[in-house]
C-alpha atoms as a PDB file:
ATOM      1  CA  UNK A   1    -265.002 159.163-119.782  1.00  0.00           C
ATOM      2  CA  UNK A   2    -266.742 156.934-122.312  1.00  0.00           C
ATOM      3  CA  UNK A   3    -263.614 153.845-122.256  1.00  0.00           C
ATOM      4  CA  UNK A   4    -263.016 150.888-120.558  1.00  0.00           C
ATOM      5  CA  UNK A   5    -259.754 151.010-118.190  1.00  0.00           C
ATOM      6  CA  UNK A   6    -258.725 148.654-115.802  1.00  0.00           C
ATOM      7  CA  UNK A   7    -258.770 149.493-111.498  1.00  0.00           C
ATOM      8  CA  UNK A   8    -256.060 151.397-110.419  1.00  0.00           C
ATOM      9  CA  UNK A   9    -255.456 148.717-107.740  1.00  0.00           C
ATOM     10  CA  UNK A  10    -254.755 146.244-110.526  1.00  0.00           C
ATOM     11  CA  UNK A  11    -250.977 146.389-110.576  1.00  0.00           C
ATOM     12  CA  UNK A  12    -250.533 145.219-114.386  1.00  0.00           C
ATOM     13  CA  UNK A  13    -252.253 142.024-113.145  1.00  0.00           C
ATOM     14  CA  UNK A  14    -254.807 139.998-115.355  1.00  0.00           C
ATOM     15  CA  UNK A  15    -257.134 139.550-112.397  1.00  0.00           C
ATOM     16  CA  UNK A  16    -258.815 142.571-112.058  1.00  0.00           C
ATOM     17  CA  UNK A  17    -261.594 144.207-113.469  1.00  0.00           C
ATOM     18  CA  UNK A  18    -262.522 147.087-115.762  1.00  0.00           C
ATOM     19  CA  UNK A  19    -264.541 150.229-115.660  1.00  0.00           C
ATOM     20  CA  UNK A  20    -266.766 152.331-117.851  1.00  0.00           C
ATOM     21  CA  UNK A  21    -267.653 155.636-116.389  1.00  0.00           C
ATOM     22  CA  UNK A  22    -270.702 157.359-117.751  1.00  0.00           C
ATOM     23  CA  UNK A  23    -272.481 160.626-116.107  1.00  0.00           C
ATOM     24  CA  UNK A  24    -275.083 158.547-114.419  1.00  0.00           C
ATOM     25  CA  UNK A  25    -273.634 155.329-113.988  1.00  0.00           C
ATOM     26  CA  UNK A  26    -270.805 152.864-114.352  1.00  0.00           C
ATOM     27  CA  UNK A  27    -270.024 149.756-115.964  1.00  0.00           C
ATOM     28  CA  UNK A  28    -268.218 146.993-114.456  1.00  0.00           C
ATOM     29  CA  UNK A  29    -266.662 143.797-115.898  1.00  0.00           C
ATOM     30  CA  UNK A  30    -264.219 141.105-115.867  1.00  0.00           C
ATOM     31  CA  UNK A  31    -261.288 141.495-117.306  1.00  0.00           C
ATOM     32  CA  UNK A  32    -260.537 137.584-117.955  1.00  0.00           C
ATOM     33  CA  UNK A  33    -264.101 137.069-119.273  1.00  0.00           C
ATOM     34  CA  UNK A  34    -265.341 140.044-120.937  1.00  0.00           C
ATOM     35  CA  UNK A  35    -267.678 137.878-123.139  1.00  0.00           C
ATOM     36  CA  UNK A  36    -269.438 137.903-120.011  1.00  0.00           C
ATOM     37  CA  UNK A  37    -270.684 141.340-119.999  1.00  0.00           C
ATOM     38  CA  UNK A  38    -270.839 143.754-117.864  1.00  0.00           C
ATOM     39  CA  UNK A  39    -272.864 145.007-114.252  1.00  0.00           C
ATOM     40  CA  UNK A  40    -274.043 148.635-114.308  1.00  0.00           C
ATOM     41  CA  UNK A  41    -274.795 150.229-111.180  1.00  0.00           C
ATOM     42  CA  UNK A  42    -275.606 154.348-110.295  1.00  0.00           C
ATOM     43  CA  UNK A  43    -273.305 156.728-110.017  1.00  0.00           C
ATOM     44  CA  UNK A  44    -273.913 157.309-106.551  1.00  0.00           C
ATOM     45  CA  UNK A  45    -273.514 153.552-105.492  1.00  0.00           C
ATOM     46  CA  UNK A  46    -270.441 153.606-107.801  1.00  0.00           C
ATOM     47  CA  UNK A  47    -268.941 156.727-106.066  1.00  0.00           C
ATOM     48  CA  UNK A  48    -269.728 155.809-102.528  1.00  0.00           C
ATOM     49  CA  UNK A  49    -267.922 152.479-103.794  1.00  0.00           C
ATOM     50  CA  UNK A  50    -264.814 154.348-104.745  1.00  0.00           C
ATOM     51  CA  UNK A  51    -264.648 156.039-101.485  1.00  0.00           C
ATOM     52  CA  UNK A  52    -264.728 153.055 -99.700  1.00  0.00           C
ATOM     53  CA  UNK A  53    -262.370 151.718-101.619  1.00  0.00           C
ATOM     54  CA  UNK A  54    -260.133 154.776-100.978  1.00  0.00           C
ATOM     55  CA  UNK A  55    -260.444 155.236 -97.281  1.00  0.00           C
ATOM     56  CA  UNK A  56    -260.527 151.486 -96.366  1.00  0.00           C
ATOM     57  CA  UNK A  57    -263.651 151.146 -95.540  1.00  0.00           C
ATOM     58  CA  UNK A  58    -264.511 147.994 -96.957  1.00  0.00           C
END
């Protein structure tokens, strides 16, 4: 999934922030300031992240 797209939990807002998926990793950046650049973290930090994220565990 080489493309940026925007969190699911966005809801068409501008304050939210945008992934790049890669096999080993993931890219994560602003969506207001993407002349900002980006964090990059692993893939399993990432996914552990996402599941999280997805069973309120945050």
């Amino acid at each position: 999934m080489n493309e940026w797209h925007k969190s699911s939990y966005s809801d068409g807002s501008e304050n939210c922030v945008e992934i790049r998926e890669h096999a080993d990793r993931a890219d994560v950046r602003d969506t207001k300031n993407r002349a900002a650049g980006h964090i990059t973290v692993d893939a399993a930090a990432w996914n552990a992240f996402v599941r999280a994220v997805k069973t309120d565990a945050l």
